[in-house]
PDB file of N, CA and C in Angstrom:
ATOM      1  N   UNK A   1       4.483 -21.513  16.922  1.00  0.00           N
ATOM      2  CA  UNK A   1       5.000 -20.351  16.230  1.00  0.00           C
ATOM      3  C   UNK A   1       3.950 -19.743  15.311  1.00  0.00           C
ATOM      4  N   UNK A   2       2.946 -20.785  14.857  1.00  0.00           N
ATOM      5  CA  UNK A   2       2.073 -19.912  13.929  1.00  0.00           C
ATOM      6  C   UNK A   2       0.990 -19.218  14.535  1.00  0.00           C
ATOM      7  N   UNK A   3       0.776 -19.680  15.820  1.00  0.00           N
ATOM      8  CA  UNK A   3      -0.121 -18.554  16.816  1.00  0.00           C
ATOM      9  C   UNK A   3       0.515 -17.331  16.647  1.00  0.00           C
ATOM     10  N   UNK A   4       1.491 -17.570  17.101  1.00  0.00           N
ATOM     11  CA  UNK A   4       2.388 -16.225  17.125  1.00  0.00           C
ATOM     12  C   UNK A   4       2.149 -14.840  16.302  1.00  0.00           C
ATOM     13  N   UNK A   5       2.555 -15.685  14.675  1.00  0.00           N
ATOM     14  CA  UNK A   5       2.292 -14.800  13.475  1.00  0.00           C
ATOM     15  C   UNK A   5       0.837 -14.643  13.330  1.00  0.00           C
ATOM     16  N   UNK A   6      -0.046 -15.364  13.866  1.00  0.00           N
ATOM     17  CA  UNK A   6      -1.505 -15.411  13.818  1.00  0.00           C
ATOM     18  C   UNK A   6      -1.662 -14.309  14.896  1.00  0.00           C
ATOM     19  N   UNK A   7      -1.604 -13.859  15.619  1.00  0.00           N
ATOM     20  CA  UNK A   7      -1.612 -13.078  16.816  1.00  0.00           C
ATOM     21  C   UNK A   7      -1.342 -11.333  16.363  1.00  0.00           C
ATOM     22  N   UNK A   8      -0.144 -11.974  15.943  1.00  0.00           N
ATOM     23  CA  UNK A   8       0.635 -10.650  15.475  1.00  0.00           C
ATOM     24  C   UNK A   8      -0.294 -10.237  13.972  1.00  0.00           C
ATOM     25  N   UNK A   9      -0.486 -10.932  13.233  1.00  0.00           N
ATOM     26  CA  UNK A   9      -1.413 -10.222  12.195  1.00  0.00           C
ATOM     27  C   UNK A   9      -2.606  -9.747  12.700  1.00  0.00           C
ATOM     28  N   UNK A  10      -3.487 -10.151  13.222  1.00  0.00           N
ATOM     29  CA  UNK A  10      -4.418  -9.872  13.953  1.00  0.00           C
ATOM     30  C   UNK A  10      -4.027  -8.514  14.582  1.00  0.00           C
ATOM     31  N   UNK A  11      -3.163  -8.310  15.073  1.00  0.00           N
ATOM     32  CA  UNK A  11      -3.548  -6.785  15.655  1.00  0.00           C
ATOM     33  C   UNK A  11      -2.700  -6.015  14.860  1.00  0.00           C
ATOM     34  N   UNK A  12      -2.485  -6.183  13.916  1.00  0.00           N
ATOM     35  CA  UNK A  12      -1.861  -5.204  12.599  1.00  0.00           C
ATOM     36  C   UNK A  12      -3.014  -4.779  11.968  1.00  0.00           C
ATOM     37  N   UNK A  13      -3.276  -5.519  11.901  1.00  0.00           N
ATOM     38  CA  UNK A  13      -4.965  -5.231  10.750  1.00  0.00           C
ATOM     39  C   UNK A  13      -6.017  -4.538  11.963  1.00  0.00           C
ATOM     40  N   UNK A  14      -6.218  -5.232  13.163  1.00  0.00           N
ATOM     41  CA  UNK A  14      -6.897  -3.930  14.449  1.00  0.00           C
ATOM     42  C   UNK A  14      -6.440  -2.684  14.279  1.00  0.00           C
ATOM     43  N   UNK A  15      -5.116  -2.779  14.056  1.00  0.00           N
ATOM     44  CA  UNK A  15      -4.600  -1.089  14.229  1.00  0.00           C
ATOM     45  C   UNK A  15      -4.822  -0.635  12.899  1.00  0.00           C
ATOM     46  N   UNK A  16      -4.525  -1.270  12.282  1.00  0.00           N
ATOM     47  CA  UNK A  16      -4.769  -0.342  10.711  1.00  0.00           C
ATOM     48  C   UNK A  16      -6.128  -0.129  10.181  1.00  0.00           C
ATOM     49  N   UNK A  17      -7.569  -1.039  10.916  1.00  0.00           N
ATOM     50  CA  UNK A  17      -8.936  -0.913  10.858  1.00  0.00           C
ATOM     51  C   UNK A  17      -8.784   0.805  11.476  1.00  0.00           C
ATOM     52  N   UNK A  18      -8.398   0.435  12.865  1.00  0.00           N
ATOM     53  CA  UNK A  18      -8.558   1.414  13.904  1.00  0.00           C
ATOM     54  C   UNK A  18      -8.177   3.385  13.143  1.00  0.00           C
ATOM     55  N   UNK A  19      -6.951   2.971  12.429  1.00  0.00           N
ATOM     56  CA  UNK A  19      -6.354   4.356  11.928  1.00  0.00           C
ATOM     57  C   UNK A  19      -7.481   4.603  10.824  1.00  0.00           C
ATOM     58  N   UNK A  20      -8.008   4.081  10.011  1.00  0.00           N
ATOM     59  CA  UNK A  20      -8.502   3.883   9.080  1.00  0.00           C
ATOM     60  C   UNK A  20      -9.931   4.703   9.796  1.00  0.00           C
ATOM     61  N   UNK A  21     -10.496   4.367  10.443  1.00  0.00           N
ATOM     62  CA  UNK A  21     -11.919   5.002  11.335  1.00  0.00           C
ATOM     63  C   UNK A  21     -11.433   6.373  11.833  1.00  0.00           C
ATOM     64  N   UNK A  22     -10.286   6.394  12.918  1.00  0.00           N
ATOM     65  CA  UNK A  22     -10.250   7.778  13.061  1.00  0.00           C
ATOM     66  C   UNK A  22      -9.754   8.227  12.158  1.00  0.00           C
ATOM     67  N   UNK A  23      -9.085   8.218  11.263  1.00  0.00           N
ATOM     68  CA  UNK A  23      -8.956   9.471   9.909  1.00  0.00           C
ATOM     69  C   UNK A  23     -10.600   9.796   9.485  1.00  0.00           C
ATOM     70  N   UNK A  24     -10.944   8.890   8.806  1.00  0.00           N
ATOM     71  CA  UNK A  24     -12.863   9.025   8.625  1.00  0.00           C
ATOM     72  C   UNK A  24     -13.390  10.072   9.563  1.00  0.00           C
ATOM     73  N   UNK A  25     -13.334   9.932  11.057  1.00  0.00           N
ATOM     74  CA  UNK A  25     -13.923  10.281  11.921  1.00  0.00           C
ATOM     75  C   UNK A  25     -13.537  11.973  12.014  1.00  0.00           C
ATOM     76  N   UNK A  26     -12.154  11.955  12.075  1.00  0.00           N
ATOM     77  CA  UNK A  26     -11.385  13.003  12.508  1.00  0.00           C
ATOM     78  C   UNK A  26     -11.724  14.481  11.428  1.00  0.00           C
ATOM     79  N   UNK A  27     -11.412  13.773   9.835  1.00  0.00           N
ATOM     80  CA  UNK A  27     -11.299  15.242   8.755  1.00  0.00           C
ATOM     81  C   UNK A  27     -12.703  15.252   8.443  1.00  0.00           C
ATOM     82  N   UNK A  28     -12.571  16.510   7.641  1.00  0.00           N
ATOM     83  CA  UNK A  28     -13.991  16.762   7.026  1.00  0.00           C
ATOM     84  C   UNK A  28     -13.992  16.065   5.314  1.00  0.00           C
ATOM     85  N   UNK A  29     -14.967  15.902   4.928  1.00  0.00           N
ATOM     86  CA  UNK A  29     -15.400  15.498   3.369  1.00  0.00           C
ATOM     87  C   UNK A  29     -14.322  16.048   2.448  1.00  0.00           C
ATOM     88  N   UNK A  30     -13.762  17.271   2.306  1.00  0.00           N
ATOM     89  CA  UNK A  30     -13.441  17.837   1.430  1.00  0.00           C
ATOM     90  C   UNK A  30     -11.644  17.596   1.487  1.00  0.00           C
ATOM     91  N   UNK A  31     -11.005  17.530   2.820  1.00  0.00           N
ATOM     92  CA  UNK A  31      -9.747  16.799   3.014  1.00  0.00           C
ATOM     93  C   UNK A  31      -9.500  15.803   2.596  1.00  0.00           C
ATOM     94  N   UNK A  32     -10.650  14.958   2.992  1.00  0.00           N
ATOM     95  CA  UNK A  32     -10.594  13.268   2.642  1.00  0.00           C
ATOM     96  C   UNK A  32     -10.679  13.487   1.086  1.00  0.00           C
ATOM     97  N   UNK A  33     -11.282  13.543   0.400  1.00  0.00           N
ATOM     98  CA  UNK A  33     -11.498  13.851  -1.420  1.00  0.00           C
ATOM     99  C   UNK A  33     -10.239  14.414  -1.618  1.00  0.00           C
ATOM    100  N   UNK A  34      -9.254  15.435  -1.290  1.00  0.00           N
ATOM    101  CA  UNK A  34      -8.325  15.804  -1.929  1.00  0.00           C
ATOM    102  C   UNK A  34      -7.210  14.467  -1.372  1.00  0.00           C
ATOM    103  N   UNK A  35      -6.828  14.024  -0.015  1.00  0.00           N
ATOM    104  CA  UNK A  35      -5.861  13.271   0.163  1.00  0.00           C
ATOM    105  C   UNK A  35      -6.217  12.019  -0.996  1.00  0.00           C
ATOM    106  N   UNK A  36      -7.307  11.537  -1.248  1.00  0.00           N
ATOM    107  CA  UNK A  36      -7.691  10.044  -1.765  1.00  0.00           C
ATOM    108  C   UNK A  36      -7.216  10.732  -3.110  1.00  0.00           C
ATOM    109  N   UNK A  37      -7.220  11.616  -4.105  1.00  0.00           N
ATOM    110  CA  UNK A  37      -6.694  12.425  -5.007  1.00  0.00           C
ATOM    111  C   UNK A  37      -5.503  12.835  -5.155  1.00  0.00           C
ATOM    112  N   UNK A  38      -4.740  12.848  -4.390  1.00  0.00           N
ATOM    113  CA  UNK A  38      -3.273  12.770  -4.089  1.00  0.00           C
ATOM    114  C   UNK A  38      -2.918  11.207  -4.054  1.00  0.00           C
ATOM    115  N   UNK A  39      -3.400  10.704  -3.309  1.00  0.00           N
ATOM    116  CA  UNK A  39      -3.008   8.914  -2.979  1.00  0.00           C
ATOM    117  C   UNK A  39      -3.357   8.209  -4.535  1.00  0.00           C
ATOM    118  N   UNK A  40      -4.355   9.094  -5.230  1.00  0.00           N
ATOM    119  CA  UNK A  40      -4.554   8.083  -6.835  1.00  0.00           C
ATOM    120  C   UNK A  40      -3.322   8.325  -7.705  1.00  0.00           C
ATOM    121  N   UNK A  41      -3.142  10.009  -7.157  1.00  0.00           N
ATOM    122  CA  UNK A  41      -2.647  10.376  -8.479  1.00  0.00           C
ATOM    123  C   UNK A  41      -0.367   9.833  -7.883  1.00  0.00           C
ATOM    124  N   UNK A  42      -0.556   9.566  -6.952  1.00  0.00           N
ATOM    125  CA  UNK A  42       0.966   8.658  -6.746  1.00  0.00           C
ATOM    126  C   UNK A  42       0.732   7.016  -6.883  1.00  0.00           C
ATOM    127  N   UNK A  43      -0.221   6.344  -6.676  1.00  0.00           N
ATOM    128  CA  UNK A  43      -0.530   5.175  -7.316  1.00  0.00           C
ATOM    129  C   UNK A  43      -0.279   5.376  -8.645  1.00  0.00           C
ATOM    130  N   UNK A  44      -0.913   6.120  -9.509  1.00  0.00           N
ATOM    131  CA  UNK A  44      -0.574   5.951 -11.170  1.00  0.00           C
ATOM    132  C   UNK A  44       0.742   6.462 -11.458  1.00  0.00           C
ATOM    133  N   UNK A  45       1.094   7.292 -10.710  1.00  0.00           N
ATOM    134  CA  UNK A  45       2.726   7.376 -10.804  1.00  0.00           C
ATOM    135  C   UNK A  45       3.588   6.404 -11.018  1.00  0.00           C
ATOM    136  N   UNK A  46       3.209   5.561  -9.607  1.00  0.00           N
ATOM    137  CA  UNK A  46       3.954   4.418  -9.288  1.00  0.00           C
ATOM    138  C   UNK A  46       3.936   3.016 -10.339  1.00  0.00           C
ATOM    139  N   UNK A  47       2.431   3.426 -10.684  1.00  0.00           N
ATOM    140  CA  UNK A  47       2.002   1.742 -11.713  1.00  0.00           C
ATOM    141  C   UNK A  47       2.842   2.173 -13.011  1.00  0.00           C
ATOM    142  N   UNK A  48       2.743   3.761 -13.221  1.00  0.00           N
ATOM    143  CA  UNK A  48       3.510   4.134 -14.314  1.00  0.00           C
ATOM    144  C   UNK A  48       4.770   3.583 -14.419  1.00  0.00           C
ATOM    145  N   UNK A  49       5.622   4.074 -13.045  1.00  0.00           N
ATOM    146  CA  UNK A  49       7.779   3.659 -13.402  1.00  0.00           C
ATOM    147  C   UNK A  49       7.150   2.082 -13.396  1.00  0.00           C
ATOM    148  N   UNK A  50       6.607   1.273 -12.583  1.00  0.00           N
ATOM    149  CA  UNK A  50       6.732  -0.126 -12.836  1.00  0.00           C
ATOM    150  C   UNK A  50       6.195  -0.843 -14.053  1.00  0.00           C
ATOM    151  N   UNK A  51       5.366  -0.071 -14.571  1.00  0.00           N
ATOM    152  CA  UNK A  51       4.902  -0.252 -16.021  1.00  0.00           C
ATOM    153  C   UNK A  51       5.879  -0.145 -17.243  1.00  0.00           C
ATOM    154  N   UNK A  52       6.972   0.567 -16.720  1.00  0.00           N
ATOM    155  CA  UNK A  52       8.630   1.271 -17.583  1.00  0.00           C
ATOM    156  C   UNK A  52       9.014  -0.120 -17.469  1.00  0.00           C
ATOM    157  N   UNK A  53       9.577  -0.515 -16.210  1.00  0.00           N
ATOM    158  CA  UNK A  53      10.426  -1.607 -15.809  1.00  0.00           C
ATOM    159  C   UNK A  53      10.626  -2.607 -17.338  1.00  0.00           C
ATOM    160  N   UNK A  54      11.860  -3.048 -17.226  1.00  0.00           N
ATOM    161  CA  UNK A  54      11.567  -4.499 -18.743  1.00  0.00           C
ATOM    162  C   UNK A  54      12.002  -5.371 -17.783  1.00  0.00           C
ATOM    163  N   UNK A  55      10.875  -6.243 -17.641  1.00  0.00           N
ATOM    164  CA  UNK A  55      10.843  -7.485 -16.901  1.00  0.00           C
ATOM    165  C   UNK A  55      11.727  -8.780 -17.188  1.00  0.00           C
ATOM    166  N   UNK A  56      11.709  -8.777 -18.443  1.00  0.00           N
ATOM    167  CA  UNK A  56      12.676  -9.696 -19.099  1.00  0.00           C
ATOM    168  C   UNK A  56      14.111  -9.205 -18.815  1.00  0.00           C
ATOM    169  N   UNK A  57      14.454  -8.103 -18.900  1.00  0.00           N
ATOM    170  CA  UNK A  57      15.983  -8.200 -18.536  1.00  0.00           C
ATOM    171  C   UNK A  57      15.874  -8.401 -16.811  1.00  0.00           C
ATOM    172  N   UNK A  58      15.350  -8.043 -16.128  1.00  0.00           N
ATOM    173  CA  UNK A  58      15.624  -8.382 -14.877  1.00  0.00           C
ATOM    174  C   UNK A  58      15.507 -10.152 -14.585  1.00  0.00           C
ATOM    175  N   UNK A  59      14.842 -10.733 -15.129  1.00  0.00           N
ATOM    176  CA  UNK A  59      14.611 -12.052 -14.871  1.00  0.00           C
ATOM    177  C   UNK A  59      15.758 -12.548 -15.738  1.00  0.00           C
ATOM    178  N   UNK A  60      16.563 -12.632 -16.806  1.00  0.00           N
ATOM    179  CA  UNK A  60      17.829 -12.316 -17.446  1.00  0.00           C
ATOM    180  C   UNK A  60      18.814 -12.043 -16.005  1.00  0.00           C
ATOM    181  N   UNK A  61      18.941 -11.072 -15.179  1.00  0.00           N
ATOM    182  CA  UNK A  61      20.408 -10.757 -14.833  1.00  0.00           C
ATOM    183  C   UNK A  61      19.569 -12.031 -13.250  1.00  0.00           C
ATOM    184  N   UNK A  62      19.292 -12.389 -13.117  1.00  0.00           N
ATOM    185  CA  UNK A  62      18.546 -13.095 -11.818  1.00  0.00           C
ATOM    186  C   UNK A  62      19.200 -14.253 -11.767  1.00  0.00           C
ATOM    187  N   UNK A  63      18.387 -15.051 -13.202  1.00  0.00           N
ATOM    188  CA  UNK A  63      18.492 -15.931 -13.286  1.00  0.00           C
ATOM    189  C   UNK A  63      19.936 -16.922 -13.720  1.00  0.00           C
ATOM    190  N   UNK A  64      20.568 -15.685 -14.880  1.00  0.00           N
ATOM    191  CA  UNK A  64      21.861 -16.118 -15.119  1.00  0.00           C
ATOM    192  C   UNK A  64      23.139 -15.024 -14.768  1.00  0.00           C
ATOM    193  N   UNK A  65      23.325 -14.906 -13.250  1.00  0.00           N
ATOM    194  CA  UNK A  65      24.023 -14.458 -12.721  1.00  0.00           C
ATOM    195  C   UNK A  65      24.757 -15.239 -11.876  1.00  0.00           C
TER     196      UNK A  65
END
């Protein structure tokens, strides 16, 4: 069974190398700079609401529920 999942990761990461080259390949300089600029600026979005989160009450309703 762990071939299996060994197998199967292996060509997850081929395909996602693979998408990863033709995007590179495909746009020009100035696409790529604005998408990677879009993709930062929803990363800090994102680190932002999870940065909100209060960790302690969630580990609170988890644990004594």
């Amino acid at each position: 069974m762990a071939k299996t999942g060994n197998t199967i990761a292996t060509l997850l990461i081929g395909a996602a190398v693979g998408v990863a080259v033709g995007y590179v390949l495909a746009t020009d300089k100035e696409t790529r700079q604005e998408d990677m600029e879009k993709l930062k600026k929803s990363l800090n979005g994102l680190k932002g609401k999870f940065a909100k989160i209060d960790t302690d009450h969630i580990e609170e309703e988890i644990y004594h529920s």
